[in-house]
Each structure stands twice: as C-alpha cells, then as structure tokens.
PDB file of N, CA and C in Angstrom:
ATOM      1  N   UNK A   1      87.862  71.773  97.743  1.00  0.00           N
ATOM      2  CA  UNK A   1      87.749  73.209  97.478  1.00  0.00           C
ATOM      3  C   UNK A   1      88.160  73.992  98.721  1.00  0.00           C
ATOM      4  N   UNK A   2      88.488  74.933  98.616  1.00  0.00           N
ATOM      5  CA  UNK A   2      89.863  75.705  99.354  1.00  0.00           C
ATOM      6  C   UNK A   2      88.411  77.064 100.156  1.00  0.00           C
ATOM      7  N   UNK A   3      88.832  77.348 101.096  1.00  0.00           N
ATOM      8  CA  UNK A   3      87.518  78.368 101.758  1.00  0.00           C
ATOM      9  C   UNK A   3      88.456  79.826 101.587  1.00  0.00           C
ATOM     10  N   UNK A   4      89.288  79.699 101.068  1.00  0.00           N
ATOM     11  CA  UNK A   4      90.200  80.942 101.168  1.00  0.00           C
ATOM     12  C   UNK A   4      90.066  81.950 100.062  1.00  0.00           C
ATOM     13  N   UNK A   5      90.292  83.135 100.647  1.00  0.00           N
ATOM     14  CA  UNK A   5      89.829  84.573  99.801  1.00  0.00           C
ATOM     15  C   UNK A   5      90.574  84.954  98.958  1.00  0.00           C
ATOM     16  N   UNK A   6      90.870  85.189  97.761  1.00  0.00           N
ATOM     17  CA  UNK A   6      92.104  86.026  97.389  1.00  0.00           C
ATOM     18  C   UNK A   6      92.242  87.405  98.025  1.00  0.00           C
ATOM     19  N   UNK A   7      93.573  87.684  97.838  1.00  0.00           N
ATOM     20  CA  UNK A   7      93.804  89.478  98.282  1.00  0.00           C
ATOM     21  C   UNK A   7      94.317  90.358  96.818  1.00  0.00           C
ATOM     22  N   UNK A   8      93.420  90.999  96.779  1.00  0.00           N
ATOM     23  CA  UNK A   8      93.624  91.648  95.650  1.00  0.00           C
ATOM     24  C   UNK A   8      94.119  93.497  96.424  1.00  0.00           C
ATOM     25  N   UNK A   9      95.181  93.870  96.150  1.00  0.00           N
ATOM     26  CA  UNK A   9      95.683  95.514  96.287  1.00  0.00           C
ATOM     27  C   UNK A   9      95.672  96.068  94.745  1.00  0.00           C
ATOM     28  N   UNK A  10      94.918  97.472  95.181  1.00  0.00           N
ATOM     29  CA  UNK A  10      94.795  98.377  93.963  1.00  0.00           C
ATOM     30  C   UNK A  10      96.508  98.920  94.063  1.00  0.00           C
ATOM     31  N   UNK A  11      96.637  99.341  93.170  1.00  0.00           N
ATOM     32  CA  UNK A  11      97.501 100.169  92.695  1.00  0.00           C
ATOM     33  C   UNK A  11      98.460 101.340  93.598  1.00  0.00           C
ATOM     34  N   UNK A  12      96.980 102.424  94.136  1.00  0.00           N
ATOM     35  CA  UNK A  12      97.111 103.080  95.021  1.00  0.00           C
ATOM     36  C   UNK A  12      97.359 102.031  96.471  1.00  0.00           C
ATOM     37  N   UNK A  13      97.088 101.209  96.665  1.00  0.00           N
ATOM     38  CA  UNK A  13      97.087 100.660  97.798  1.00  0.00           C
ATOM     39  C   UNK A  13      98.749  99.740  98.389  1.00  0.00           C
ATOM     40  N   UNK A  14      99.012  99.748  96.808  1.00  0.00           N
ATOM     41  CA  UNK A  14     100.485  99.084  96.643  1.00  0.00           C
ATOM     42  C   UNK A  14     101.913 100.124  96.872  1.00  0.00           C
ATOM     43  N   UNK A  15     101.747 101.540  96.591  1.00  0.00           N
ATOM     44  CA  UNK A  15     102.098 102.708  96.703  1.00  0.00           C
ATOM     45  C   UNK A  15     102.332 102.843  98.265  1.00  0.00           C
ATOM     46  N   UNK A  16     100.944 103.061  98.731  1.00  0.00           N
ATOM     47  CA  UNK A  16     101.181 102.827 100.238  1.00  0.00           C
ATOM     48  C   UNK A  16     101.753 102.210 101.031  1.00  0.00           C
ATOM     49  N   UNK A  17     102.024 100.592 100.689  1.00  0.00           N
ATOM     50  CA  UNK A  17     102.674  99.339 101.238  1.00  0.00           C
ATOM     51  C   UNK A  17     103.974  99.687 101.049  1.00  0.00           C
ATOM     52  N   UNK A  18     104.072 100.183  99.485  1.00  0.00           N
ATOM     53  CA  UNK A  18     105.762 100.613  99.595  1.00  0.00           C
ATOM     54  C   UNK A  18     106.458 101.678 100.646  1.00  0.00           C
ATOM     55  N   UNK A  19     105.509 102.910 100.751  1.00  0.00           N
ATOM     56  CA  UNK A  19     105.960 103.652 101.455  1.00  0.00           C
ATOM     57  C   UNK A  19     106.478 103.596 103.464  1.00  0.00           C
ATOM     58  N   UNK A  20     105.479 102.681 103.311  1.00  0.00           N
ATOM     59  CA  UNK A  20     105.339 101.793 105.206  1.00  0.00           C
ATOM     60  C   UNK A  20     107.757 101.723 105.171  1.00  0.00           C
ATOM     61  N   UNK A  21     107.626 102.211 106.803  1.00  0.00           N
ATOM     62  CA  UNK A  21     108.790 101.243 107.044  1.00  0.00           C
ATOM     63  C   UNK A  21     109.038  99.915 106.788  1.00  0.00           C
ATOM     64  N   UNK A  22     110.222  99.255 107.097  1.00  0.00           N
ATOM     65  CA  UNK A  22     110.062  97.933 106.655  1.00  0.00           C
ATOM     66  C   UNK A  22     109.209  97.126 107.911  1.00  0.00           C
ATOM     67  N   UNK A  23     109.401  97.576 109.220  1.00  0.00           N
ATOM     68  CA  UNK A  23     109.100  96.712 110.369  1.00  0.00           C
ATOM     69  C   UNK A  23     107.242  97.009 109.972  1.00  0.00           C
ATOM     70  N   UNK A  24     106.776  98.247 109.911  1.00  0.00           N
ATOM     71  CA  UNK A  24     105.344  98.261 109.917  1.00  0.00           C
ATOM     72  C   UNK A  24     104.988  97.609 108.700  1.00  0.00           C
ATOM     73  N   UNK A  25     105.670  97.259 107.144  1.00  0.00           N
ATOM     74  CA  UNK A  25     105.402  96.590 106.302  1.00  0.00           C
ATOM     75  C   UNK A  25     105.040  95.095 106.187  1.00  0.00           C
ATOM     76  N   UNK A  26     106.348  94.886 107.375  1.00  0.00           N
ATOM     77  CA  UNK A  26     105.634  93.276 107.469  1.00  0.00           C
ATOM     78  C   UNK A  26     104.891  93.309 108.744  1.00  0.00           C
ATOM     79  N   UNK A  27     104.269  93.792 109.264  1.00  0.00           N
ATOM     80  CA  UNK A  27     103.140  93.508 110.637  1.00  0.00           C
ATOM     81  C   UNK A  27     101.717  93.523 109.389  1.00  0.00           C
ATOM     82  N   UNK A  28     101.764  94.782 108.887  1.00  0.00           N
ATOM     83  CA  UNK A  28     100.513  94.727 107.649  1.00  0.00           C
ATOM     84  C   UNK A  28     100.320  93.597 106.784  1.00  0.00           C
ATOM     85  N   UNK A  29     101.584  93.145 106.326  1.00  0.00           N
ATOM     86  CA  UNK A  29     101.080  92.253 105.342  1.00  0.00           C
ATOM     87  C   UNK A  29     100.902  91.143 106.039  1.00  0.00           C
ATOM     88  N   UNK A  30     101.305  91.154 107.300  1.00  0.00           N
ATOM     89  CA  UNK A  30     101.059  89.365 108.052  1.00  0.00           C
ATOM     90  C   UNK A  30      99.563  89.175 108.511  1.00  0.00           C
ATOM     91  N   UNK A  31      99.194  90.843 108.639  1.00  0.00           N
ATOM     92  CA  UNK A  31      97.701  90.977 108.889  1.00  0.00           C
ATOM     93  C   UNK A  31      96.669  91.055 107.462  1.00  0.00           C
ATOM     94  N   UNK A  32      97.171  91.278 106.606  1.00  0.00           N
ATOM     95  CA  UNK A  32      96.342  91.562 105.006  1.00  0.00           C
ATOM     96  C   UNK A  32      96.367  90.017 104.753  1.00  0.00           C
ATOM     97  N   UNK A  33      97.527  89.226 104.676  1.00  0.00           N
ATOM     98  CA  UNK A  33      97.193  87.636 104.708  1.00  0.00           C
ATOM     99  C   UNK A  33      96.310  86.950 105.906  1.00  0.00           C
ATOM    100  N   UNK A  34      96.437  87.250 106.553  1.00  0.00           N
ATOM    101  CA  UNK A  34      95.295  86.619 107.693  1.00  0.00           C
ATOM    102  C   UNK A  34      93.900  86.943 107.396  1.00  0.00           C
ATOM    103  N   UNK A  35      93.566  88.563 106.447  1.00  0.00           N
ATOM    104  CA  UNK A  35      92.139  87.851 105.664  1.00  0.00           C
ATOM    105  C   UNK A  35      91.833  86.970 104.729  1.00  0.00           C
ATOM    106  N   UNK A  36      92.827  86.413 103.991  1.00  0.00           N
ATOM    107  CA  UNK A  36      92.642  85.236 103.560  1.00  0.00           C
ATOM    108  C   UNK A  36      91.157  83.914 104.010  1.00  0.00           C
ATOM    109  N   UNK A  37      91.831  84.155 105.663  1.00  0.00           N
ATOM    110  CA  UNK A  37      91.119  82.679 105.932  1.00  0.00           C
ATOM    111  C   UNK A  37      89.521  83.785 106.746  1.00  0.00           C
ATOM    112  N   UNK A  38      90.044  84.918 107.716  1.00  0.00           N
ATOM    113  CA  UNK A  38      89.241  85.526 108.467  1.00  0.00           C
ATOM    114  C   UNK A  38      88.636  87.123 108.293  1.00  0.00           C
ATOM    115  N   UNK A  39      88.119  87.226 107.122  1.00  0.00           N
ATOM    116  CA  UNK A  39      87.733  88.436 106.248  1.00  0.00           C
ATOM    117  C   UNK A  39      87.119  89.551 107.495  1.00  0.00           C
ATOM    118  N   UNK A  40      86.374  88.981 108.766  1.00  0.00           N
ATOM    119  CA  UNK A  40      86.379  90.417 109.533  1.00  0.00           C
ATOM    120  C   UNK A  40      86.877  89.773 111.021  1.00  0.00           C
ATOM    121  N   UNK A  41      88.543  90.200 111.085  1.00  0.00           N
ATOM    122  CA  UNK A  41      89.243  90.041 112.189  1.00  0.00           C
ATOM    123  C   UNK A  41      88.569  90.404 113.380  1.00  0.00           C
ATOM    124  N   UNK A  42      89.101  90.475 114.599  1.00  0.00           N
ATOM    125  CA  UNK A  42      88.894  90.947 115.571  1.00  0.00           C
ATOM    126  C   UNK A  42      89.012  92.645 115.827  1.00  0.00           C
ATOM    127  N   UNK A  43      89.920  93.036 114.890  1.00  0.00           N
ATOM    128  CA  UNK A  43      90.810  94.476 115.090  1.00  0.00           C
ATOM    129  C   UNK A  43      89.979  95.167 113.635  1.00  0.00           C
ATOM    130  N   UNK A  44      88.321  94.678 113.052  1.00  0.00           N
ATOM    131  CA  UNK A  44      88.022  94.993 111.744  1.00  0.00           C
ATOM    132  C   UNK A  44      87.073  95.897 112.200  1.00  0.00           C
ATOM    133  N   UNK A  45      86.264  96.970 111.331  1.00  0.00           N
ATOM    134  CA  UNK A  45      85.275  97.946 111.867  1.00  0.00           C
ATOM    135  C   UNK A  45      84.659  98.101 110.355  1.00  0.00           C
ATOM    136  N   UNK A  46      83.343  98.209 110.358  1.00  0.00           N
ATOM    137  CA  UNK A  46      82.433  98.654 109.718  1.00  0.00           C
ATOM    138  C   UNK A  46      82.516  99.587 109.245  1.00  0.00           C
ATOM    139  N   UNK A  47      83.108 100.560 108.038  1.00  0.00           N
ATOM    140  CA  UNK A  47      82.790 102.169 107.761  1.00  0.00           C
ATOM    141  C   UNK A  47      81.573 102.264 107.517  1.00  0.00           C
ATOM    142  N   UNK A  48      81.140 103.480 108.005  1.00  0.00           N
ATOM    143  CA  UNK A  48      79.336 103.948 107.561  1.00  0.00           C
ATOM    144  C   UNK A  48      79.884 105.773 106.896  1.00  0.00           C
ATOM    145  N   UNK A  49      79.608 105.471 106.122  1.00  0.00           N
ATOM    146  CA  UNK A  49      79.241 106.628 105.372  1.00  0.00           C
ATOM    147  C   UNK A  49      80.406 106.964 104.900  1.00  0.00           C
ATOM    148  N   UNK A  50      81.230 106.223 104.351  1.00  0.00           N
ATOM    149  CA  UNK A  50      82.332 106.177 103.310  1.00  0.00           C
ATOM    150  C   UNK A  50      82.448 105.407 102.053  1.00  0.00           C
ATOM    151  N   UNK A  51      82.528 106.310 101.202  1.00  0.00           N
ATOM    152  CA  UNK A  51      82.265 105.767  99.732  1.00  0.00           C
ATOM    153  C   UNK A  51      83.046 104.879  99.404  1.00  0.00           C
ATOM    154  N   UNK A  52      84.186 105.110  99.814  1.00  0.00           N
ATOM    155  CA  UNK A  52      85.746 104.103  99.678  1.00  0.00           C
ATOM    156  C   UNK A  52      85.216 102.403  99.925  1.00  0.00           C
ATOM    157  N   UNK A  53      84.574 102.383 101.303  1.00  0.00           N
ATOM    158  CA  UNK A  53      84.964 100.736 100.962  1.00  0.00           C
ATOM    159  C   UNK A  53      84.170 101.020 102.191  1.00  0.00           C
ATOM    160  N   UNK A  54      84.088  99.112 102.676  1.00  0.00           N
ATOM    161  CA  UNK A  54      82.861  98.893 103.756  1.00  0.00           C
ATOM    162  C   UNK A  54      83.678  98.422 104.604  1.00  0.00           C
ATOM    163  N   UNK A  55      84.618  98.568 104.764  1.00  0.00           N
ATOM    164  CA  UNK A  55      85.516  97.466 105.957  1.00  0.00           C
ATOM    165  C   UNK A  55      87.421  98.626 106.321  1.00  0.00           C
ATOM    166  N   UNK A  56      87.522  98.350 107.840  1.00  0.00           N
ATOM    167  CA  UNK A  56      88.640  99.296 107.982  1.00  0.00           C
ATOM    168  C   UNK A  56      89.531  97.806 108.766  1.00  0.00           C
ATOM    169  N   UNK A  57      90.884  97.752 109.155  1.00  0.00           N
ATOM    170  CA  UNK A  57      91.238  96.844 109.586  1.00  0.00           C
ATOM    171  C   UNK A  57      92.546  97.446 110.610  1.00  0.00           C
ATOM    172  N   UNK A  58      92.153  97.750 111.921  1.00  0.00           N
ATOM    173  CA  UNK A  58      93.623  98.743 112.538  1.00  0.00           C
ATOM    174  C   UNK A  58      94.664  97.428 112.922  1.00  0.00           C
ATOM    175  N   UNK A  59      95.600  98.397 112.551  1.00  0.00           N
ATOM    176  CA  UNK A  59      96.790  97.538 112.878  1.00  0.00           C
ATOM    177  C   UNK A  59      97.670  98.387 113.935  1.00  0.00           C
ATOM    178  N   UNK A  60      97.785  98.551 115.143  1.00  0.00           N
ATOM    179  CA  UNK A  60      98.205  99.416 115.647  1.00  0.00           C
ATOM    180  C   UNK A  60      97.804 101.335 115.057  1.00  0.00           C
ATOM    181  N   UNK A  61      98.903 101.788 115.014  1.00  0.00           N
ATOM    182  CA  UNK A  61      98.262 103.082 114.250  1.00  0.00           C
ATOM    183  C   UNK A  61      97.869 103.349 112.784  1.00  0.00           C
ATOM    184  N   UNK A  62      97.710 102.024 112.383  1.00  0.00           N
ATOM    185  CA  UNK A  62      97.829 101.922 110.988  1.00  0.00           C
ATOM    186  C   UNK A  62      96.447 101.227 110.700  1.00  0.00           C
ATOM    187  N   UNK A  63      95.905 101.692 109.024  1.00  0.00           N
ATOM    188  CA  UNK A  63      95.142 101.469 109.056  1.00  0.00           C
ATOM    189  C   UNK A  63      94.850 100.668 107.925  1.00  0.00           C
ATOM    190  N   UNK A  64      93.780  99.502 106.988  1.00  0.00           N
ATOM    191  CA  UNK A  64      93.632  98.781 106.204  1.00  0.00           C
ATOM    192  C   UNK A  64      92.399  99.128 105.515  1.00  0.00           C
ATOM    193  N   UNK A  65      92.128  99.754 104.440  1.00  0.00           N
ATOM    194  CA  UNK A  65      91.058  99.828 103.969  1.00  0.00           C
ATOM    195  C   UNK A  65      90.382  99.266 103.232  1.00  0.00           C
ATOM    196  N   UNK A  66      89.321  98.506 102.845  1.00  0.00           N
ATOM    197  CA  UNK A  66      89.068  96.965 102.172  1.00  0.00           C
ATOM    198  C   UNK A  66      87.757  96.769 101.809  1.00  0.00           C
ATOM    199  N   UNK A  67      87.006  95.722 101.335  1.00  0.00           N
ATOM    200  CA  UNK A  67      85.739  95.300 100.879  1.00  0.00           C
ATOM    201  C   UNK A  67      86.523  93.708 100.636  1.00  0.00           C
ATOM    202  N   UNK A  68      85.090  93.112 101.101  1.00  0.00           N
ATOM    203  CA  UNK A  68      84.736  91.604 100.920  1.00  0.00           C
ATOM    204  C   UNK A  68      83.917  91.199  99.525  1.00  0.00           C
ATOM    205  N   UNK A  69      84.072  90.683  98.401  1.00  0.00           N
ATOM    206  CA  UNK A  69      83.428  90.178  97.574  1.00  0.00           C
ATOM    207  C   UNK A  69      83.161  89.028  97.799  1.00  0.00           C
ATOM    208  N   UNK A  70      82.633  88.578  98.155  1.00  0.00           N
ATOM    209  CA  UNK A  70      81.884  87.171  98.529  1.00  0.00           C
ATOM    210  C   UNK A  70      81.563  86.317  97.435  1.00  0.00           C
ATOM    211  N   UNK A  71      80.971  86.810  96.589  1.00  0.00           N
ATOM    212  CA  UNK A  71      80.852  85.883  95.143  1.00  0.00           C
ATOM    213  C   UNK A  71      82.219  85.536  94.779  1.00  0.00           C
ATOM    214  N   UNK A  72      82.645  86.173  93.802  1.00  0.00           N
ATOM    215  CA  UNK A  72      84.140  85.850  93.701  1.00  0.00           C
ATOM    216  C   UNK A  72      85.726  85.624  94.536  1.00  0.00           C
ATOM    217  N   UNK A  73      84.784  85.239  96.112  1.00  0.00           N
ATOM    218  CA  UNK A  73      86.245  85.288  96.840  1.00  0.00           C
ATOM    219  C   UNK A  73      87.068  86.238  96.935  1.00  0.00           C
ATOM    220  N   UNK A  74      87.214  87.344  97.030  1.00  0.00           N
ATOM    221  CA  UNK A  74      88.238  88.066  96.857  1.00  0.00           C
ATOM    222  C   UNK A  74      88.214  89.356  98.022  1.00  0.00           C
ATOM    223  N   UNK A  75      88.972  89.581  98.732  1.00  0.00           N
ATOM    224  CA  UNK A  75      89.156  90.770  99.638  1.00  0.00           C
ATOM    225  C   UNK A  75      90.365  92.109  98.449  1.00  0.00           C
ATOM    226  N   UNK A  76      89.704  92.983  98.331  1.00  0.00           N
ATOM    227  CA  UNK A  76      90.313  94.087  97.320  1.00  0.00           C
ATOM    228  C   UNK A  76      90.667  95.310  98.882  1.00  0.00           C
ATOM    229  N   UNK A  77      92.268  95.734  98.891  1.00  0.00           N
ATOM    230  CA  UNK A  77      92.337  96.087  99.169  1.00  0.00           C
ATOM    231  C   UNK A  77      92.750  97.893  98.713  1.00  0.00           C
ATOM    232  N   UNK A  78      91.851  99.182  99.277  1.00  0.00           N
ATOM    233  CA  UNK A  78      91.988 100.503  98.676  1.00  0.00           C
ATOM    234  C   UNK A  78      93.372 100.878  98.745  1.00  0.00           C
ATOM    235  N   UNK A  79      93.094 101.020 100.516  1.00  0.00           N
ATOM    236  CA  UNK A  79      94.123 101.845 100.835  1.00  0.00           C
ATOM    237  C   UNK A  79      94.616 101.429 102.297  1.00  0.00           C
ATOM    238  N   UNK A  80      96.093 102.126 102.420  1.00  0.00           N
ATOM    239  CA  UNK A  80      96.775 101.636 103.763  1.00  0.00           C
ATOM    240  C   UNK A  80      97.505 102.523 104.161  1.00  0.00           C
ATOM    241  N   UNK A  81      97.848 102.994 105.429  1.00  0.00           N
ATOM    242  CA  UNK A  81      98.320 104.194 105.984  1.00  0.00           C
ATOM    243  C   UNK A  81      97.854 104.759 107.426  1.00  0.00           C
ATOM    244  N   UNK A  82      98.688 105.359 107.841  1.00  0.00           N
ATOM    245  CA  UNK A  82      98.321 105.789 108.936  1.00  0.00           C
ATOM    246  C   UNK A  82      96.952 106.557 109.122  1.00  0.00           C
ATOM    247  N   UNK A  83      97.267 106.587 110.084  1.00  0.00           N
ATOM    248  CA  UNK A  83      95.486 106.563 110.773  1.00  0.00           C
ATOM    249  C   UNK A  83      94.999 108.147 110.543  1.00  0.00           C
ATOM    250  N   UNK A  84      96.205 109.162 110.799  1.00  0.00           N
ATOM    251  CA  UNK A  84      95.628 110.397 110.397  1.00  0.00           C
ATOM    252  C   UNK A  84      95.642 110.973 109.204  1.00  0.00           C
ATOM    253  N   UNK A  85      96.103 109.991 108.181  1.00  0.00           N
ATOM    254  CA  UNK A  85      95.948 110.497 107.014  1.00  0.00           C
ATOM    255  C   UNK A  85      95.275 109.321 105.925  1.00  0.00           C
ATOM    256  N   UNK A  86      94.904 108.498 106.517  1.00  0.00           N
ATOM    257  CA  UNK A  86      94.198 107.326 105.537  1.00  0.00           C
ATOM    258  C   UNK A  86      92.476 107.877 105.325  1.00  0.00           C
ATOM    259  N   UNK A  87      91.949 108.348 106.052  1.00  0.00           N
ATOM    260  CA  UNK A  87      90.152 108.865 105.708  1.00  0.00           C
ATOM    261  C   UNK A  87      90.361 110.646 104.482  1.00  0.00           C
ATOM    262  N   UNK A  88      91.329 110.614 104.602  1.00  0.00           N
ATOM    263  CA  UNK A  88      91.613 111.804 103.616  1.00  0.00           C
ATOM    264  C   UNK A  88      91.018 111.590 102.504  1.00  0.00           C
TER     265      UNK A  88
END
C-alpha cells in the first residue's frame, strides 16, 4: 500500500494554473506534486481565520491554497495565484 496523497484541483483552481506563465506553471506544479508524498512542506503555513482552506503553500511570490483530507488521502487544491491577489 502506497503512503501517497492524491491531488485533487477544483475547477477554479485549474483556471488559475492555466493563467500562470509557462516557467511559473511548471515550478507550481513540481511543487503541488511534491504534496503527494509531503502534505506540509517546508515553504507550508497554517491559515487562521480563513474559510477557504487550512493550508497556504508559497512558492516564491506565488501562492497554493489547499486542505489535507486524511481519511481519504487526498490534498484538494482551491486556489493558486499570486500573492496579492490570491486572499481576495
């Protein structure tokens, strides 16, 4: 049995990925696969008092917005975007 998470992106969150340049597109997704194995990286932060989700993930100026389901394995990702417009 495999210890690895699925990555699940909403909709809105896929929107975002499209919009990324191509160079910041693949730094994100090399980092959105690396929760796979390590659900709170080194570069991960706690949100408190955001309804959105419990987990932020910076990638340089960029940002990963997320939750851990633990029962079902799965990291669901909200939203992705730069840093001054992703808490919007």
């Amino acid at each position: 049995m495999t210890n690895e998470y699925v990555i699940e992106l909403t909709s809105r969150a896929e929107k975002d990925l499209k919009r990324l340049t191509k160079q910041v597109r693949t730094r994100v997704i090399g980092k959105i696969y690396e929760l796979k194995i390590n659900r709170y990286p080194q570069q991960y932060k706690r949100l408190i008092g955001n309804n959105m989700a419990k987990f932020r993930l910076r990638i340089g100026d960029y940002r990963v917005i997320y939750d851990v389901f633990d029962k079902n394995k799965t990291v669901l990702i909200y939203r992705i975007g730069h840093r001054r417009e992703i808490y919007r």
